[in-house]
Protein backbone atom coordinates (compact mmCIF):
# COMPACT_ATOMS: atom_id res chain seq x y z
CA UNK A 1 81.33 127.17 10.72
CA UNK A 2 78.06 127.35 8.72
CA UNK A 3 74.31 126.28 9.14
CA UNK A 4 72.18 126.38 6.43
CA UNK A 5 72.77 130.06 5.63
CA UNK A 6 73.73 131.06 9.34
CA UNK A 7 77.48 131.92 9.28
CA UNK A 8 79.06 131.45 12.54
CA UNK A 9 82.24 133.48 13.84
CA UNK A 10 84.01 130.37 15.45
CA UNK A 11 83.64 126.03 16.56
CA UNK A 12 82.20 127.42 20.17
CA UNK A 13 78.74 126.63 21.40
CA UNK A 14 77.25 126.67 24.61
CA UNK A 15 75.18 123.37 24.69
CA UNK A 16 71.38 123.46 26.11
CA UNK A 17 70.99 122.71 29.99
CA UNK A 18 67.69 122.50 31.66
CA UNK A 19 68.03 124.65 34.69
CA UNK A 20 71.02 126.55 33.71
CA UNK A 21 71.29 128.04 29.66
CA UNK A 22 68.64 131.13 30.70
CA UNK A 23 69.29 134.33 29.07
CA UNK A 24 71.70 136.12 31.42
CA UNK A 25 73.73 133.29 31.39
CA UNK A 26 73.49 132.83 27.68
CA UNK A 27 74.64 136.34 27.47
CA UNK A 28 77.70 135.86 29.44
CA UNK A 29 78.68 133.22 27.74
CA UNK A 30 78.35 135.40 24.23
CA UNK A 31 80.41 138.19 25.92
CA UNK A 32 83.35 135.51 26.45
CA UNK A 33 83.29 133.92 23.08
CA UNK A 34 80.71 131.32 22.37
CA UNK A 35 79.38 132.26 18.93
CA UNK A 36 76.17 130.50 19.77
CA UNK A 37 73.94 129.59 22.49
CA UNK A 38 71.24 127.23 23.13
CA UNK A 39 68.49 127.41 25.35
CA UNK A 40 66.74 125.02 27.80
CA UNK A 41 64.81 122.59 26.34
CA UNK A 42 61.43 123.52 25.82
CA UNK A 43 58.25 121.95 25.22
CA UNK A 44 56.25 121.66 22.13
CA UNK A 45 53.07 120.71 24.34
CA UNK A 46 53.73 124.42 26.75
CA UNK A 47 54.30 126.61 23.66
CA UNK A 48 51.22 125.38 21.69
CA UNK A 49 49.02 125.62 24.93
CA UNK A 50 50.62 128.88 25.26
CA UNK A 51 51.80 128.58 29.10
CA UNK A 52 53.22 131.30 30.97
CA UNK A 53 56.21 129.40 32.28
CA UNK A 54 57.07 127.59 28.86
CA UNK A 55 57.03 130.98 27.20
CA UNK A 56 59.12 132.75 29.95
CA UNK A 57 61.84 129.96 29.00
CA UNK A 58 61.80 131.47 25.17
CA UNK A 59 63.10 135.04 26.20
CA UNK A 60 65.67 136.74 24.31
CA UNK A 61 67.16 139.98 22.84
CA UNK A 62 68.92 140.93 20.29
CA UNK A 63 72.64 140.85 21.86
CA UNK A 64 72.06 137.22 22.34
CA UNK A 65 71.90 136.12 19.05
CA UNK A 66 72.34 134.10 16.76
CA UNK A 67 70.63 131.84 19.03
CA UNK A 68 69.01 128.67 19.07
CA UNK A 69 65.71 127.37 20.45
CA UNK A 70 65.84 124.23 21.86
CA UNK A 71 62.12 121.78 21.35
CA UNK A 72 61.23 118.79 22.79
CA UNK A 73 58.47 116.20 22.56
CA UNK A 74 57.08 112.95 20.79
CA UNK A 75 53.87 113.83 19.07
CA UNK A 76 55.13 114.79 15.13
CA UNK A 77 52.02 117.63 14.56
CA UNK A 78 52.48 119.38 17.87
CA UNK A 79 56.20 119.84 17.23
CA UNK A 80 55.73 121.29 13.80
CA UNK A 81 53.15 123.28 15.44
CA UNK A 82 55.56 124.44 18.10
CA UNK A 83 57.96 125.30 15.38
CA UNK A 84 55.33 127.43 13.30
CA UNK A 85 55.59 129.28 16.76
CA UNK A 86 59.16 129.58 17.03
CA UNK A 87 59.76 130.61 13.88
CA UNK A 88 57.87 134.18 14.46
CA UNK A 89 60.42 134.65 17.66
CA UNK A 90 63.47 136.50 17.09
CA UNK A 91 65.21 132.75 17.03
CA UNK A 92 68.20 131.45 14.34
CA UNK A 93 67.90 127.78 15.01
CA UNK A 94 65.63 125.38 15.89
CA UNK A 95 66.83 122.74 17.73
CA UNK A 96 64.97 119.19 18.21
CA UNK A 97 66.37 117.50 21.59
CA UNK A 98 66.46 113.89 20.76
CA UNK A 99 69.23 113.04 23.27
CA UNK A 100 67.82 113.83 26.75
CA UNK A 101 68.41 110.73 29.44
CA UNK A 102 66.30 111.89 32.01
CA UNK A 103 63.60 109.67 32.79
CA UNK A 104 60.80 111.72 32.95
CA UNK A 105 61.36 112.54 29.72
CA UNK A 106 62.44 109.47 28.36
CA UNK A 107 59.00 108.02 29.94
CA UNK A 108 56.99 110.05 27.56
CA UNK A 109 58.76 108.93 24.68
CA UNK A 110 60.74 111.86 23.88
CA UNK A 111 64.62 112.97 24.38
CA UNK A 112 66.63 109.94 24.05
CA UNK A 113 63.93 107.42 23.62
CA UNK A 114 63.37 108.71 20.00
CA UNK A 115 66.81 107.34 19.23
CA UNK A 116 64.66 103.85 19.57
CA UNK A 117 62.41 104.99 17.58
CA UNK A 118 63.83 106.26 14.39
CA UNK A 119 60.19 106.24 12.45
CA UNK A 120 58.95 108.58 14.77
CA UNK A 121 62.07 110.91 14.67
CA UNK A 122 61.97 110.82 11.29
CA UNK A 123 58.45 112.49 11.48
CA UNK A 124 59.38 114.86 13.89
CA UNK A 125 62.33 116.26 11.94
CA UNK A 126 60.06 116.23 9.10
CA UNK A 127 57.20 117.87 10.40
CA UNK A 128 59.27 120.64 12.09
CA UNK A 129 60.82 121.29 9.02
CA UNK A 130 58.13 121.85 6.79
CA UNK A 131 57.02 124.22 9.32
CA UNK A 132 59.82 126.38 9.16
CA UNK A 133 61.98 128.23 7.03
CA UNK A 134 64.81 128.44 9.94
CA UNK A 135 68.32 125.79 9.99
CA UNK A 136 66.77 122.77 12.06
CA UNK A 137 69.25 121.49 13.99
CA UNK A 138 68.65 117.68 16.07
CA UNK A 139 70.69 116.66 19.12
CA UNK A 140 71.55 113.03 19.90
CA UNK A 141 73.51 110.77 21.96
CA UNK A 142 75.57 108.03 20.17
CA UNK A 143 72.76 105.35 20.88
CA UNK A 144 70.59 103.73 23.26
CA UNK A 145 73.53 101.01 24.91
CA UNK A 146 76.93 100.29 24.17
CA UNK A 147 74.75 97.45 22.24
CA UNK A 148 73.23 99.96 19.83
CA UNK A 149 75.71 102.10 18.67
CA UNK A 150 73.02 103.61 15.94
CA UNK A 151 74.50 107.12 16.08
CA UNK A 152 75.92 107.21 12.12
CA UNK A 153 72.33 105.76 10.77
CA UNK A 154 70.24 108.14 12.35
CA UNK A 155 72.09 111.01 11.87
CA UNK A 156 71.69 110.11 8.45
CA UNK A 157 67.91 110.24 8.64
CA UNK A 158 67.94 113.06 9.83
CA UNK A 159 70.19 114.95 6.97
CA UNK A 160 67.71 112.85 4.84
CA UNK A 161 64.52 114.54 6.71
CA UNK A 162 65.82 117.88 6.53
CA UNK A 163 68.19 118.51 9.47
CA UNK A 164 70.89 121.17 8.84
CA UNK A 165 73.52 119.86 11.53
CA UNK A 166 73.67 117.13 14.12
CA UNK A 167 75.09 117.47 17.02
CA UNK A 168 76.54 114.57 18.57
CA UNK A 169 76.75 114.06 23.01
CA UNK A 170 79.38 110.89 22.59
CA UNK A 171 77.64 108.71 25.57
CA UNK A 172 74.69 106.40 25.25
CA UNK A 173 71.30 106.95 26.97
CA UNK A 174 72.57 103.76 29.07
CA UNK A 175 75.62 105.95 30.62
CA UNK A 176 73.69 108.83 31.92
CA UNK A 177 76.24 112.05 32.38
CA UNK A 178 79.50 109.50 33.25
CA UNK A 179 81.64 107.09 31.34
CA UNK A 180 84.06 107.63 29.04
CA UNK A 181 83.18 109.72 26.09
CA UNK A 182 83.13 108.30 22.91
CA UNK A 183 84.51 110.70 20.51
CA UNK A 184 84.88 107.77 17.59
CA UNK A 185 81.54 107.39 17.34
CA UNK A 186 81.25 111.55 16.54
CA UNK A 187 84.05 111.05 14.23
CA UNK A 188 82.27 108.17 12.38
CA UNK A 189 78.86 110.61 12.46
CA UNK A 190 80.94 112.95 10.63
CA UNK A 191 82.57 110.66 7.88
CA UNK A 192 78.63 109.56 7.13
CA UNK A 193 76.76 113.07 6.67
CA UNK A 194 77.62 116.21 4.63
CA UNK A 195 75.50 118.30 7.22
CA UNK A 196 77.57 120.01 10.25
CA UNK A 197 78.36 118.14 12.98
CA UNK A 198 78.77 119.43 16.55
CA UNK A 199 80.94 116.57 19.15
CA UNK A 200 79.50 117.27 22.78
CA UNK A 201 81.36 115.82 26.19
CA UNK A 202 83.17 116.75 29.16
CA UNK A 203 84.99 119.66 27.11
CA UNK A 204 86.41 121.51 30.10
CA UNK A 205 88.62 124.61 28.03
CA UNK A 206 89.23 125.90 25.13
CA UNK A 207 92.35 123.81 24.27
CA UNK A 208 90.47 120.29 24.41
CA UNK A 209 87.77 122.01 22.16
CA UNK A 210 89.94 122.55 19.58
CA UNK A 211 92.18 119.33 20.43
CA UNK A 212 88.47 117.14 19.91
CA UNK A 213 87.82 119.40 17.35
CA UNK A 214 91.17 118.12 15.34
CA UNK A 215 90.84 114.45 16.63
CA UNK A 216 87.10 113.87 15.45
CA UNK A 217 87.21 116.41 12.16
CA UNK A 218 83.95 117.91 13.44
CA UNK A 219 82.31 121.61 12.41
CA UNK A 220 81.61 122.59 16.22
CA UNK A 221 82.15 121.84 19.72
CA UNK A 222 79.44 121.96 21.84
CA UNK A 223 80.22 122.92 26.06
CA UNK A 224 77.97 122.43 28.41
CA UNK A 225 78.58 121.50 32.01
CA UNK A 226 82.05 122.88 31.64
CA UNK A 227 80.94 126.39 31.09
CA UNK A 228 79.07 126.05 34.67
CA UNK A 229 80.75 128.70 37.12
CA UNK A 230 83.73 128.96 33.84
CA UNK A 231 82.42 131.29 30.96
CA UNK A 232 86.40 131.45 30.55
CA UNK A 233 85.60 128.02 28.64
CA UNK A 234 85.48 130.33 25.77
CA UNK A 235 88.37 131.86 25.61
CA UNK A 236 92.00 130.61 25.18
CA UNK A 237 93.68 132.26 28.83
CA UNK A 238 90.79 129.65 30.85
CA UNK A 239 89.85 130.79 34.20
CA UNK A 240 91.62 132.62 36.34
CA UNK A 241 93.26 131.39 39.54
CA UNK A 242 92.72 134.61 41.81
CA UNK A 243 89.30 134.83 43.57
CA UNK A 244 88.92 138.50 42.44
CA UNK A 245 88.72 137.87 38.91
CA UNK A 246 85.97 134.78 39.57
CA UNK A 247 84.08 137.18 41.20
CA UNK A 248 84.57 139.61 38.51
CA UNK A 249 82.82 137.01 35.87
CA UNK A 250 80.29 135.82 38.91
CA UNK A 251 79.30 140.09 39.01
CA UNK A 252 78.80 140.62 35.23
CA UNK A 253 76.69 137.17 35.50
CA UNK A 254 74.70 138.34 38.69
CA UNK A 255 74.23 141.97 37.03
CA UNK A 256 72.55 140.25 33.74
CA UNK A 257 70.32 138.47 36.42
CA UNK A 258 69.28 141.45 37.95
CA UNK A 259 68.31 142.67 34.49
CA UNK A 260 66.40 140.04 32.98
CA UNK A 261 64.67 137.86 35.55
CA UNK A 262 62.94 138.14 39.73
CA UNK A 263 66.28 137.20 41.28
CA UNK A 264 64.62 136.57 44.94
CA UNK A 265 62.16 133.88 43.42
CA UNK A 266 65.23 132.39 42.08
CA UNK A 267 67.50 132.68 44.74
CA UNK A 268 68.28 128.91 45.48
CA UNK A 269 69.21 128.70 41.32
CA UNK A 270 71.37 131.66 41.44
CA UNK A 271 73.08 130.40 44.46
CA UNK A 272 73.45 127.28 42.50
CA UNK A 273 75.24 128.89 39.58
CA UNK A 274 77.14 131.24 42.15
CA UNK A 275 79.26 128.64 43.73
CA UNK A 276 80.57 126.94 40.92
CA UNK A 277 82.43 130.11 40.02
CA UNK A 278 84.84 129.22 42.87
CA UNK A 279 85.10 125.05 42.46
CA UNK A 280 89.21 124.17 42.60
CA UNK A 281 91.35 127.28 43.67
CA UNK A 282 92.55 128.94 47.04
CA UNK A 283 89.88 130.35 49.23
CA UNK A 284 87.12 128.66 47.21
CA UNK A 285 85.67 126.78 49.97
CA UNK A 286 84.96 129.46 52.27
CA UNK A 287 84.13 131.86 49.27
CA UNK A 288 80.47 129.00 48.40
CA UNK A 289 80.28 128.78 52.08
CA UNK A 290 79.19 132.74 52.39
CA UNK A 291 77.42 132.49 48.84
CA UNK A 292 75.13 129.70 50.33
CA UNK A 293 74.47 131.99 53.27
CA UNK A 294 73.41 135.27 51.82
CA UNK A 295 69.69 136.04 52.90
CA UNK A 296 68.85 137.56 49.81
CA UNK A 297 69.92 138.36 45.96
CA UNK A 298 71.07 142.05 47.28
CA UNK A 299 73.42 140.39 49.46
CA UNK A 300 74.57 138.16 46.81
CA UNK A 301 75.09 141.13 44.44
CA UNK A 302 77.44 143.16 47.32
CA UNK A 303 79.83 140.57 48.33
CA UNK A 304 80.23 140.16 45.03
CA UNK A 305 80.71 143.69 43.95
CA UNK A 306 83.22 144.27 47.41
CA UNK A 307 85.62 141.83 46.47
């Protein structure tokens, strides 16, 4: 699969999650097979104003990449400012988030609300483009309702605005995270552009990713929630059934943690990520019941290293 001029080694990407696609776990998810990760969605207002936090969010290092940067927001000159910015970061992609549901976002006109307002995207794309020479990629849902299907037109735009892929989460801003996933509408996304695109939904292994893959003739497959607690999403064994070799992924995961971020002021996250490691097999239950009580990340680290 190819963007723009970056060459990617397989259909695998590890979609952007606020909360969850930090660097340790976009690492892990390299080491298992996704050939490229996306980060949290970041905004355009905290990297031009230069705050701590925002710019905490854009770590990376070179075993990491190629990565993506993930940018959100509604005002057209602060993105392509924010993109000026990214493009001096050690960064392959920039991403423009134009399919977020959450209200808070939504509220301030950005995420999935620019899918109602296609002028505005269109200015967005624009802007961040001229202000880069990096692939700009724009993620989307497949409209606003099940009564505005606009998916196919506004990827359009986009190609038409500069956008080197679109990727595609097949639900409407309406359904939220549920529903039935519309993988038609991706297909019809990808019959109307010549860019990439990259289908996004409930892919839960590596043998629906390539079975959407085949059923929607899309470039990529984009996993998110399913790579939660499963880095295995990447590869074609899946997950293993034995506790031990969870907690053998769950170590290399906590060990990148210890590396790269203050584990103890993050404790409550890690703990977070921890116990979906062990979700559906033998022992599991018990197994999130002593990873919610550890008093500390040191305590985390050793149960999981004694196993």
């Amino acid at each position: 699969m190819q963007i723009k001029s970056l060459q990617l080694k397989n259909p695998l990407i590890l979609a952007p999650l606020a909360g969850y696609t930090d660097l340790p776990f976009r690492l892990l998810c390299r080491r298992f097979g996704a050939s490229l990760c996306y980060t949290e969605m970041i905004s355009c207002h905290g990297l031009v104003h230069g705050k701590k936090n925002t710019l905490q969010m854009t770590q990376t290092v070179p075993e990491e990449r190629p990565v993506a940067l993930q940018l959100f927001g509604a005002a057209a000159d602060t993105m392509g400012e924010a993109a000026a910015i990214v493009s001096a970061m050690d960064v392959d992609i920039i991403d423009i988030n134009m399919g977020c549901p959450v209200r808070k976002v939504v509220k301030k006109g950005a995420g999935a609300a620019l899918m109602q307002n296609p002028k505005l995207a269109a200015d967005i794309i624009s802007q961040v483009c001229k202000n880069t020479s990096l692939p700009v990629t724009v993620k989307i849902r497949t409209g606003w309702s099940h009564d505005a299907i606009t998916a196919p037109a506004f990827a359009k735009m986009a190609e038409e605005n500069g956008a080197s892929a679109i990727a595609v989460h097949g639900r409407t801003w309406a359904q939220g995270f549920g529903g039935p996933v519309d993988w038609q509408t991706i297909a019809r996304v990808k019959d109307t552009v010549s860019i990439p695109v990259i289908g996004n939904g409930d892919i839960t292994s590596y043998q629906e990713a390539f079975g959407f893959l085949a059923e929607s003739g899309c470039d990529g497959v984009m996993i998110g929630r399913g790579a939660l607690g499963n880095p295995w999403v990447f590869t074609p064994g899946g997950a293993p059934t034995s506790l031990a070799k969870r907690m053998e992924g769950l170590a290399q995961h906590l060990q990148l943690i210890q590396i790269y971020c203050d584990p103890d002021r993050i404790l409550a996250r890690i703990k977070n990520h921890a116990g979906r490691y062990f979700k559906g097999i033998a022992g599991g239950s018990s197994m999130r019941r002593e990873i919610y009580g550890v008093p500390s990340f040191a305590a985390l680290l050793n149960l999981a290293q004694s196993i």
